[in-house]
Protein backbone atom coordinates (compact mmCIF):
# COMPACT_ATOMS: atom_id res chain seq x y z
CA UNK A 1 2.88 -17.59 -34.87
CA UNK A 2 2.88 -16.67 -31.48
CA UNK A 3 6.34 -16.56 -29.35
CA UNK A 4 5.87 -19.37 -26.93
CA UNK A 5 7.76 -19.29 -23.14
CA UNK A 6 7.80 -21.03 -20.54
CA UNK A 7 7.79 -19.21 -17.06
CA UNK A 8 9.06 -21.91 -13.95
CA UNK A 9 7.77 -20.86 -10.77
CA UNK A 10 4.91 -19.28 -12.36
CA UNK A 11 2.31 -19.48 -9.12
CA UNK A 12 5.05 -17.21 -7.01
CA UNK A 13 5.15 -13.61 -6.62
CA UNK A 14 7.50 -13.02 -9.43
CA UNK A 15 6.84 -15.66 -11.52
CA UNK A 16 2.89 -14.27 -11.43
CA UNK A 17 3.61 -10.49 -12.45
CA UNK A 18 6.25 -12.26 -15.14
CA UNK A 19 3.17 -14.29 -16.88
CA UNK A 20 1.29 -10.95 -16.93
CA UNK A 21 4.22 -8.94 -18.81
CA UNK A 22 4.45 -11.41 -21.35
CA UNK A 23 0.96 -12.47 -21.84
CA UNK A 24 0.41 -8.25 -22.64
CA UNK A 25 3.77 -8.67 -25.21
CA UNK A 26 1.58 -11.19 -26.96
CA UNK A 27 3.68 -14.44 -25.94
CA UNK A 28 2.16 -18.17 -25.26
CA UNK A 29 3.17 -18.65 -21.34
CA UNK A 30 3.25 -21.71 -20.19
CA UNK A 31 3.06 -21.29 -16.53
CA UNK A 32 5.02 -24.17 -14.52
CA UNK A 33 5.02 -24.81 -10.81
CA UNK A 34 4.46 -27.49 -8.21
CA UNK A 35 3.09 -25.20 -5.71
CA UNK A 36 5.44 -25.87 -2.60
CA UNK A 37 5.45 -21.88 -2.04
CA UNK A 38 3.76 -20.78 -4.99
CA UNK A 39 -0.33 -19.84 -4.70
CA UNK A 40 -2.25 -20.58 -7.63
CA UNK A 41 -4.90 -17.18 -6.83
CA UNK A 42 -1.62 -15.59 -8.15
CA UNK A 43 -2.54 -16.57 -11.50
CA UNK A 44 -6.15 -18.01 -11.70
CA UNK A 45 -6.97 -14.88 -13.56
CA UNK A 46 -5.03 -16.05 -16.52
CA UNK A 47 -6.70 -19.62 -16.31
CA UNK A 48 -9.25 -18.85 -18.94
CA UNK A 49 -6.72 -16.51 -21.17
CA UNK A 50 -6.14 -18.21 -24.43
CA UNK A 51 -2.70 -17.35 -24.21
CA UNK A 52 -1.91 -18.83 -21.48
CA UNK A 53 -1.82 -22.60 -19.96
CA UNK A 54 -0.25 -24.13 -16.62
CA UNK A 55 1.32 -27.55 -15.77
CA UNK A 56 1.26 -28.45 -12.18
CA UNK A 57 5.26 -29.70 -12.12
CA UNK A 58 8.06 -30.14 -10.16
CA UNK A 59 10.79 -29.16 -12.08
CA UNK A 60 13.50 -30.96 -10.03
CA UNK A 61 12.22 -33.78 -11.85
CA UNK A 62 12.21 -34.69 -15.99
CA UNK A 63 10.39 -31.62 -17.65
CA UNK A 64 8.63 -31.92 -20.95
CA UNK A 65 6.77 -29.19 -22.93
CA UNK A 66 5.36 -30.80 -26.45
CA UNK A 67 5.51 -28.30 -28.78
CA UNK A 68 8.17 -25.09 -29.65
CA UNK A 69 9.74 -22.60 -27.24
CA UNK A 70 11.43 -19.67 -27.69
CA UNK A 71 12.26 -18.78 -24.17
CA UNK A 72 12.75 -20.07 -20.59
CA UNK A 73 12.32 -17.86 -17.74
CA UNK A 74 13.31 -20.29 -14.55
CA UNK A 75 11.63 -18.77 -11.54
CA UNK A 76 11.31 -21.52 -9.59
CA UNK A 77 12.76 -21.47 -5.93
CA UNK A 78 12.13 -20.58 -2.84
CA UNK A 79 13.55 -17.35 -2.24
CA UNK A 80 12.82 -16.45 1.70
CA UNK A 81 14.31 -17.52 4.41
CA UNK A 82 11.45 -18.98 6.07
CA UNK A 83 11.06 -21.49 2.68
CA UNK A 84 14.69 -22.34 2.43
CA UNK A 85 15.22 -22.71 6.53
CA UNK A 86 12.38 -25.29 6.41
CA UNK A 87 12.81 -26.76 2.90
CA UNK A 88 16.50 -26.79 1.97
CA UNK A 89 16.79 -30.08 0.60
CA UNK A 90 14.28 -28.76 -2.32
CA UNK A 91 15.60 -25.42 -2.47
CA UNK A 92 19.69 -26.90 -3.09
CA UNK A 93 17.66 -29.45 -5.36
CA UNK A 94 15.40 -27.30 -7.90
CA UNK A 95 18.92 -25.07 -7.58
CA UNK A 96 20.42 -27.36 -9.21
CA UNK A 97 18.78 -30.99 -10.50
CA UNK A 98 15.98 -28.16 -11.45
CA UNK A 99 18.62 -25.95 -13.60
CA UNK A 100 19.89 -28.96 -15.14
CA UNK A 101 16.62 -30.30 -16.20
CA UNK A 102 15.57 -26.82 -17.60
CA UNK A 103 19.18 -25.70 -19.35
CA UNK A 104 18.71 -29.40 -21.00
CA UNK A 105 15.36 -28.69 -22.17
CA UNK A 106 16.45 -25.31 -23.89
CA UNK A 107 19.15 -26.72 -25.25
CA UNK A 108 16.14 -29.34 -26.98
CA UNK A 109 14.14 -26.71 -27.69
CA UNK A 110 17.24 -24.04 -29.21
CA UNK A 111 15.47 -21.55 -26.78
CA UNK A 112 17.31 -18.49 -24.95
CA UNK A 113 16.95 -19.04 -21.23
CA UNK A 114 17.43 -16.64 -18.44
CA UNK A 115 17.99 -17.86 -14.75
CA UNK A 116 16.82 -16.16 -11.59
CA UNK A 117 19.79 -15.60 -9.52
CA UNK A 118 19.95 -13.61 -6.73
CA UNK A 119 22.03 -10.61 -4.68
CA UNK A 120 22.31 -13.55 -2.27
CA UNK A 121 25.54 -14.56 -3.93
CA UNK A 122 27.66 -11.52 -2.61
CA UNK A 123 26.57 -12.97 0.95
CA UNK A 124 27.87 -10.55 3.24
CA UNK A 125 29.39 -8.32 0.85
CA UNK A 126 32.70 -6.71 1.99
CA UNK A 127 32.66 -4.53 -1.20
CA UNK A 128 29.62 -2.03 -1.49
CA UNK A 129 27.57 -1.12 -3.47
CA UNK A 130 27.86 -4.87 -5.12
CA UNK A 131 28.83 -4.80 -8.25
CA UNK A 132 29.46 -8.16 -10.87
CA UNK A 133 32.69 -8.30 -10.66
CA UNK A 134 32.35 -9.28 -7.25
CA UNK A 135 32.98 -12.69 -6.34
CA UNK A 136 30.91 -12.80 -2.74
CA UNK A 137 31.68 -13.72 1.03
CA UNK A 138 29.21 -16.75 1.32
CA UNK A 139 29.31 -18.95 4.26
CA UNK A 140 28.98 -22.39 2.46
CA UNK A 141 27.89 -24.42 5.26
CA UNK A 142 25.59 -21.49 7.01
CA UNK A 143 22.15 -22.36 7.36
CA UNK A 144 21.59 -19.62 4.71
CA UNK A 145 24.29 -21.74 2.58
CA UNK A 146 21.32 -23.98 0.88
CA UNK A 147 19.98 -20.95 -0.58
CA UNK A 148 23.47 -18.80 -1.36
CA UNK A 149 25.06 -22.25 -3.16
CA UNK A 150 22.24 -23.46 -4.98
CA UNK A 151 21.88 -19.72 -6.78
CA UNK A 152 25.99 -19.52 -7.19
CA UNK A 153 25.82 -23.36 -8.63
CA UNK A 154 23.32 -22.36 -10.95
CA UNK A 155 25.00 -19.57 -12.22
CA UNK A 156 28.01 -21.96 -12.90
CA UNK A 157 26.02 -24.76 -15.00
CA UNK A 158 24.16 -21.90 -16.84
CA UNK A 159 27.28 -20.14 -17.97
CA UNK A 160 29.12 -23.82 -18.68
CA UNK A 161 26.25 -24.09 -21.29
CA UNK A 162 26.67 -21.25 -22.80
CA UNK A 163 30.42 -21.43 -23.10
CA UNK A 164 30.18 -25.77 -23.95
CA UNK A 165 26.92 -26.04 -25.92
CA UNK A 166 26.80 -22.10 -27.28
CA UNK A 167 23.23 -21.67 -25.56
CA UNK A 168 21.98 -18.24 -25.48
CA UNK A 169 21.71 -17.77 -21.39
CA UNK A 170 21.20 -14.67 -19.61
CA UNK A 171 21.19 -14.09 -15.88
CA UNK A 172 19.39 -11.95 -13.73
CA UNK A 173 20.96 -11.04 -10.33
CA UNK A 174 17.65 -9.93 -8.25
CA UNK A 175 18.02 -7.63 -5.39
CA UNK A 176 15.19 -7.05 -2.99
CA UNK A 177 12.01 -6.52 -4.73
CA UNK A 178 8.33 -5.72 -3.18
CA UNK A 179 4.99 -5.42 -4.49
CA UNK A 180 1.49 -6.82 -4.99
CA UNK A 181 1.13 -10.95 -4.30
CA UNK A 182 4.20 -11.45 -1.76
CA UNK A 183 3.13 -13.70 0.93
CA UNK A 184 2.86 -11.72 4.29
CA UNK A 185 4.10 -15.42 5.84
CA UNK A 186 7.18 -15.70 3.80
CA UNK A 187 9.48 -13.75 6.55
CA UNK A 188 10.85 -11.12 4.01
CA UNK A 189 11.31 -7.72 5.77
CA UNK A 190 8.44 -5.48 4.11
CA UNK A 191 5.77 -8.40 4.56
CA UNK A 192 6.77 -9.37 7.65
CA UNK A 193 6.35 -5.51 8.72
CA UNK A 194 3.08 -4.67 7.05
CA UNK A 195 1.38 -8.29 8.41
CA UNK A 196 2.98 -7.22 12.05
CA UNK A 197 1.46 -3.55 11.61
CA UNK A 198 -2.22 -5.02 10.08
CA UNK A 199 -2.25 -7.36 12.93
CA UNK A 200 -1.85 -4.53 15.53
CA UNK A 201 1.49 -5.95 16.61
CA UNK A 202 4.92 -4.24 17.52
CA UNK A 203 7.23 -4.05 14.69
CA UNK A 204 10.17 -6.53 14.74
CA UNK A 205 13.95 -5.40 13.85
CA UNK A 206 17.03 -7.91 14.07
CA UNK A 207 19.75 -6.98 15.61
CA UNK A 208 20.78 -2.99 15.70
CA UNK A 209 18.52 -2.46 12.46
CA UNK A 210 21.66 -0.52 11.29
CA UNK A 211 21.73 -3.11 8.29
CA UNK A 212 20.92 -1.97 4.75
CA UNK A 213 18.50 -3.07 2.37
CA UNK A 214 17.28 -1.76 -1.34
CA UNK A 215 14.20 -2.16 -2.53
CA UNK A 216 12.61 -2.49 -6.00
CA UNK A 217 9.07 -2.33 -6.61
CA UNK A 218 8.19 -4.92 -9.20
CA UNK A 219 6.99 -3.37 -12.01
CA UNK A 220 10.71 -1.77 -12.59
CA UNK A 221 12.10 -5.81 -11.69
CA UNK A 222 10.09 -6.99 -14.37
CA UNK A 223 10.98 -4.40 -17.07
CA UNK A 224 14.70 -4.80 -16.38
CA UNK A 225 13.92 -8.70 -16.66
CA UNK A 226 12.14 -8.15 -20.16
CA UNK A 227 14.67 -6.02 -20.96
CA UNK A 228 17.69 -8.39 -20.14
CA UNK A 229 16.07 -11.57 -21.50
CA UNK A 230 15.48 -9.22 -24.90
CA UNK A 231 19.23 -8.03 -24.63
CA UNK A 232 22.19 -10.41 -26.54
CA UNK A 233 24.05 -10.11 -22.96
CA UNK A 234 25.14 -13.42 -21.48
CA UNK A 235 27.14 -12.21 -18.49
CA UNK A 236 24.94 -11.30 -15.00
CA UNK A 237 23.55 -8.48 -14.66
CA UNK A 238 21.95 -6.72 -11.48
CA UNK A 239 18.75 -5.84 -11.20
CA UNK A 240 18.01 -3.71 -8.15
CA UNK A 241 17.29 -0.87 -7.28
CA UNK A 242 20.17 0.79 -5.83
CA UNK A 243 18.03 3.59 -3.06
CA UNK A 244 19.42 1.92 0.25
CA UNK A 245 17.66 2.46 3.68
CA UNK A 246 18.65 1.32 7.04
CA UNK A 247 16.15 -1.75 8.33
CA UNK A 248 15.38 0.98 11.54
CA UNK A 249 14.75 3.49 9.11
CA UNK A 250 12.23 1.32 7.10
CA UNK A 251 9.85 0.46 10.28
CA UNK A 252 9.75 3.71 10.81
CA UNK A 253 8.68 4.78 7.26
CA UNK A 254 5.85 1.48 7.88
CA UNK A 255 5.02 2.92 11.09
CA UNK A 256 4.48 6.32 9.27
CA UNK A 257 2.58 4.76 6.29
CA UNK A 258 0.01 2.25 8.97
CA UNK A 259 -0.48 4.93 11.04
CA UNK A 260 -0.29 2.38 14.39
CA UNK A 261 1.00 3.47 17.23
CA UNK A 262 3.30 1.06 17.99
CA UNK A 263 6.96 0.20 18.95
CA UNK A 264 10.05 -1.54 17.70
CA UNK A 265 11.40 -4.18 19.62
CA UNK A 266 14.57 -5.81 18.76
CA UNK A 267 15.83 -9.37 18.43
CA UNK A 268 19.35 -11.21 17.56
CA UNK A 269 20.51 -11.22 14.17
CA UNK A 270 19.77 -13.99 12.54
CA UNK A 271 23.56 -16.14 11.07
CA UNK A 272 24.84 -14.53 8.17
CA UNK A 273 22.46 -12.49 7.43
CA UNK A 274 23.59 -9.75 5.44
CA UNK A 275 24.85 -6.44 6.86
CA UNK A 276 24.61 -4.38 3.47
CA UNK A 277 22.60 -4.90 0.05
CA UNK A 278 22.84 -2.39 -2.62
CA UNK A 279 23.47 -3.25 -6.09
CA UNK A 280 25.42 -0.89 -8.40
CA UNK A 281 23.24 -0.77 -11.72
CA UNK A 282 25.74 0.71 -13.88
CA UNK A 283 25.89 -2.28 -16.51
CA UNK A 284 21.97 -2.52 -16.34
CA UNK A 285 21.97 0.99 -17.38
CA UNK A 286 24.67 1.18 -19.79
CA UNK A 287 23.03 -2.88 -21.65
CA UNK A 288 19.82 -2.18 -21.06
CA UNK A 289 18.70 1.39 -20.71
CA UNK A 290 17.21 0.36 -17.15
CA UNK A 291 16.87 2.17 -13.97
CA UNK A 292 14.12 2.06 -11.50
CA UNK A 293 11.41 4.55 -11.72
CA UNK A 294 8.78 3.85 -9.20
CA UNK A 295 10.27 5.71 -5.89
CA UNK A 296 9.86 3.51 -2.46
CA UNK A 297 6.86 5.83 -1.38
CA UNK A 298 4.76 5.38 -4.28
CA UNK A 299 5.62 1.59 -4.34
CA UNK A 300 4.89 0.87 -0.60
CA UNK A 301 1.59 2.65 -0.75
CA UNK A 302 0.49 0.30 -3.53
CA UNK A 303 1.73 -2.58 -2.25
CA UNK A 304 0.14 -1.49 1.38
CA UNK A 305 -3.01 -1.43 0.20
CA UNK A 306 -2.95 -4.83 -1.42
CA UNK A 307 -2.25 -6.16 1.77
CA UNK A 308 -5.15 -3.92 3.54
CA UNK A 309 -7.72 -5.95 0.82
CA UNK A 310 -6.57 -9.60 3.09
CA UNK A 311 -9.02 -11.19 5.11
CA UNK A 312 -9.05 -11.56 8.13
CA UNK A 313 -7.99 -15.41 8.11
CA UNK A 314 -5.15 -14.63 5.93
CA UNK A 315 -3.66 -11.73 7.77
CA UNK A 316 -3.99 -14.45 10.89
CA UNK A 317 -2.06 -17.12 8.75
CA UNK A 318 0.44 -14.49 8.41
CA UNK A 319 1.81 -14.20 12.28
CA UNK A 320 5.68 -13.81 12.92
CA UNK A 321 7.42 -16.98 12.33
CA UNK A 322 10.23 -17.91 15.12
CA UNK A 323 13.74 -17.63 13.72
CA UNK A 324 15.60 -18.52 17.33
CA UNK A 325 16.56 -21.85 15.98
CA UNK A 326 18.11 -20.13 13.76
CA UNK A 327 19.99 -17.58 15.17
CA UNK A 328 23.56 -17.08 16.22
CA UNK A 329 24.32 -17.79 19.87
C-alpha cells in the first residue's frame, strides 16, 4: 500500500512544491488548508492526480483524516509579515491550538510528524551565523512577537510529545527560501522587489539595507525537508542556505537581473526586524548529507521568470503594501 501524508498548508508556496515532492516519491497527499493565504492555482494541477486529494480545513479547529497516515508535514501559517501584521490572532492560533490539534492527531494515527518552524526564533540574533544551540533574542510583545512565539511555542509542545508520549517529531528550522508560487503581495523581500521592478517602480530598501539575508531556492528547502522528515533526528535542524547578501546588495543584483533603470529609495526599519540571518548548516550536513546546490543566480532567474508569466491584474494586486504603522518611531 501506498504511504499516506498529510501536508497542512498545502495551497501555500511551500506547502504546494511539498505535495509535488511527495506525490513523485509515490505517497497519498492529502493536501489541507483553509485558504486564508494559501491559493488553490498552487495546486489545482494535482486536483485530478489519483494520488492526491484536498480538504478545505482550518486546522486551528478539530482535524480528522479517516483512514491511515504515516506522516504529518504541518505547513500551515502565515509566514510574512504582511499576513501575521494583519492576521495575528490566527497566526498565534494555528501556532499553537493548530499544533495541538495536529501533534494529537499523529499521536492517533502513530505517524512521524515534522513541524515548520522558522529562523524567526533567533529574532535578532546576537550570535551569527545562527546555529541550534542558540536560544534567540525575541521581543515577545513586538508586533513581530505573534509570529516569533507562536513558532518557539510550537517547537515546545512538539518536543514535549516526543519526550511525554515518545512521538517520532522532527523539526525544520526554515531560513529564507524563494522560488516559483510566492505571492508578489506577501511583503517578503525578493517578491516585493521583483513586483516593484515588473511594475516599473523604484526599488524599496528599509533602513541602511546593510542588513543580511540568505536565501534558499526551494527545490534545495524541499530536499533537506524530505531528507529530515526521512532522518531518525528529533532535535531542530536548520535548513537554509547559508550564502548571505546585504539587502542593498540584493536590489542591486534585481536591478541587474530586470534590467530597469531605476533607483533605490529608502525607508525606516520596520520594529525588530532582523539585522542578520544566516544559518550555520553544519548538523544538516553532518544528519542529512544536505547542502544547497542551486546558486542565487540560477535560482532568481527561474523564479524571475515565473513572475514575468503574471498578468497584468495580478502584478497590479501586487503593489507595495504600507508598513508605517508598523514601524519604529
Amino acid at each position: 500500500m501506498k504511504k499516506r501524508i498529510l501536508i497542512t498548508g498545502a495551497a501555500g508556496f511551500l506547502g504546494s512544491h511539498l505535495c509535488d515532492r511527495f506525490i513523485k516519491e509515490g505517497f497519498f497527499v492529502i493536501g489541507m488548508d483553509n485558504l486564508i493565504t494559501g491559493d488553490l492555482k498552487n495546486i489545482e494541477h494535482l486536483f485530478k492526480h489519483p494520488n492526491f486529494e484536498f480538504h478545505h480545513h482550518d486546522v486551528t479547529t478539530f482535524v480528522y483524516v479517516p483512514g491511515s497516515l504515516d506522516y504529518i508535514l504541518h505547513f500551515a501559517s502565515p509566514a510574512s509579515p504582511i499576513d501575521y501584521l494583519k492576521i495575528p490572532i490566527q497566526t498565534l492560533k494555528v501556532g499553537s491550538l493548530g499544533t495541538h490539534n495536529l501533534l494529537g492527531l499523529a499521536k492517533e494515527k502513530n505517524a512521524r510528524i515534522l513541524i515548520a518552524s522558522t529562523s524567526e526564533v533567533y529574532g535578532d540574533p546576537e550570535v551569527h551565523p545562527q546555529s541550534e544551540d542558540y536560544y534567540g533574542n525575541v521581543n515577545t510583545i513586538g508586533p513581530r512577537g505573534v509570529y516569533d512565539e507562536a513558532k518557539r511555542f510550537q517547537e515546545s509542545i512538539t518536543m514535549a510529545y516526543h519526550r511525554f508520549h515518545g512521538l517520532e517529531t522532527r523539526i525544520a528550522r526554515i531560513f529564507n527560501t524563494y522560488g516559483p508560487r510566492m505571492r508578489l503581495n506577501d511583503g517578503r523581500v525578493i517578491p516585493a522587489f521583483i513586483g516593484q521592478a515588473l511594475r516599473g517602480e523604484d526599488l524599496t530598501v528599509f533602513g541602511d539595507g546593510k542588513q543580511t539575508r540568505s536565501f534558499c531556492f526551494v527545490d534545495d528547502q524541499v530536499e533537506g525537508l524530505f531528507r529530515l522528515l526521512m532522518s531518525d533526528y528529533s532535535d531542530p535542524v536548520n535548513i537554509g542556505n547559508p550564502d548571505e547578501i546585504t539587502i542593498l546588495d540584493f536590489a542591486e543584483e534585481i536591478i541587474n537581473l530586470t534590467g530597469i533603470n531605476k533607483k533605490i529609495i529608502f525607508k525606516p526599519l520596520p520594529q525588530d526586524d532582523p539585522l542578520q540571518r544566516q544559518p550555520d548548516i553544519s548538523r544538516a550536513r553532518e544528519i542529512l548529507g544536505w547542502e544547497p546546490k542551486v546558486y542565487r543566480k540560477e535560482g532568481m532567474k527561474i523564479t524571475y521568470n515565473y513572475f514575468k508569466g503574471l498578468t497584468k491584474e495580478e502584478l497590479e494586486k501586487s503593489e507595495h503594501k504600507d508598513f508605517s504603522k508598523h514601524i519604529r518611531k
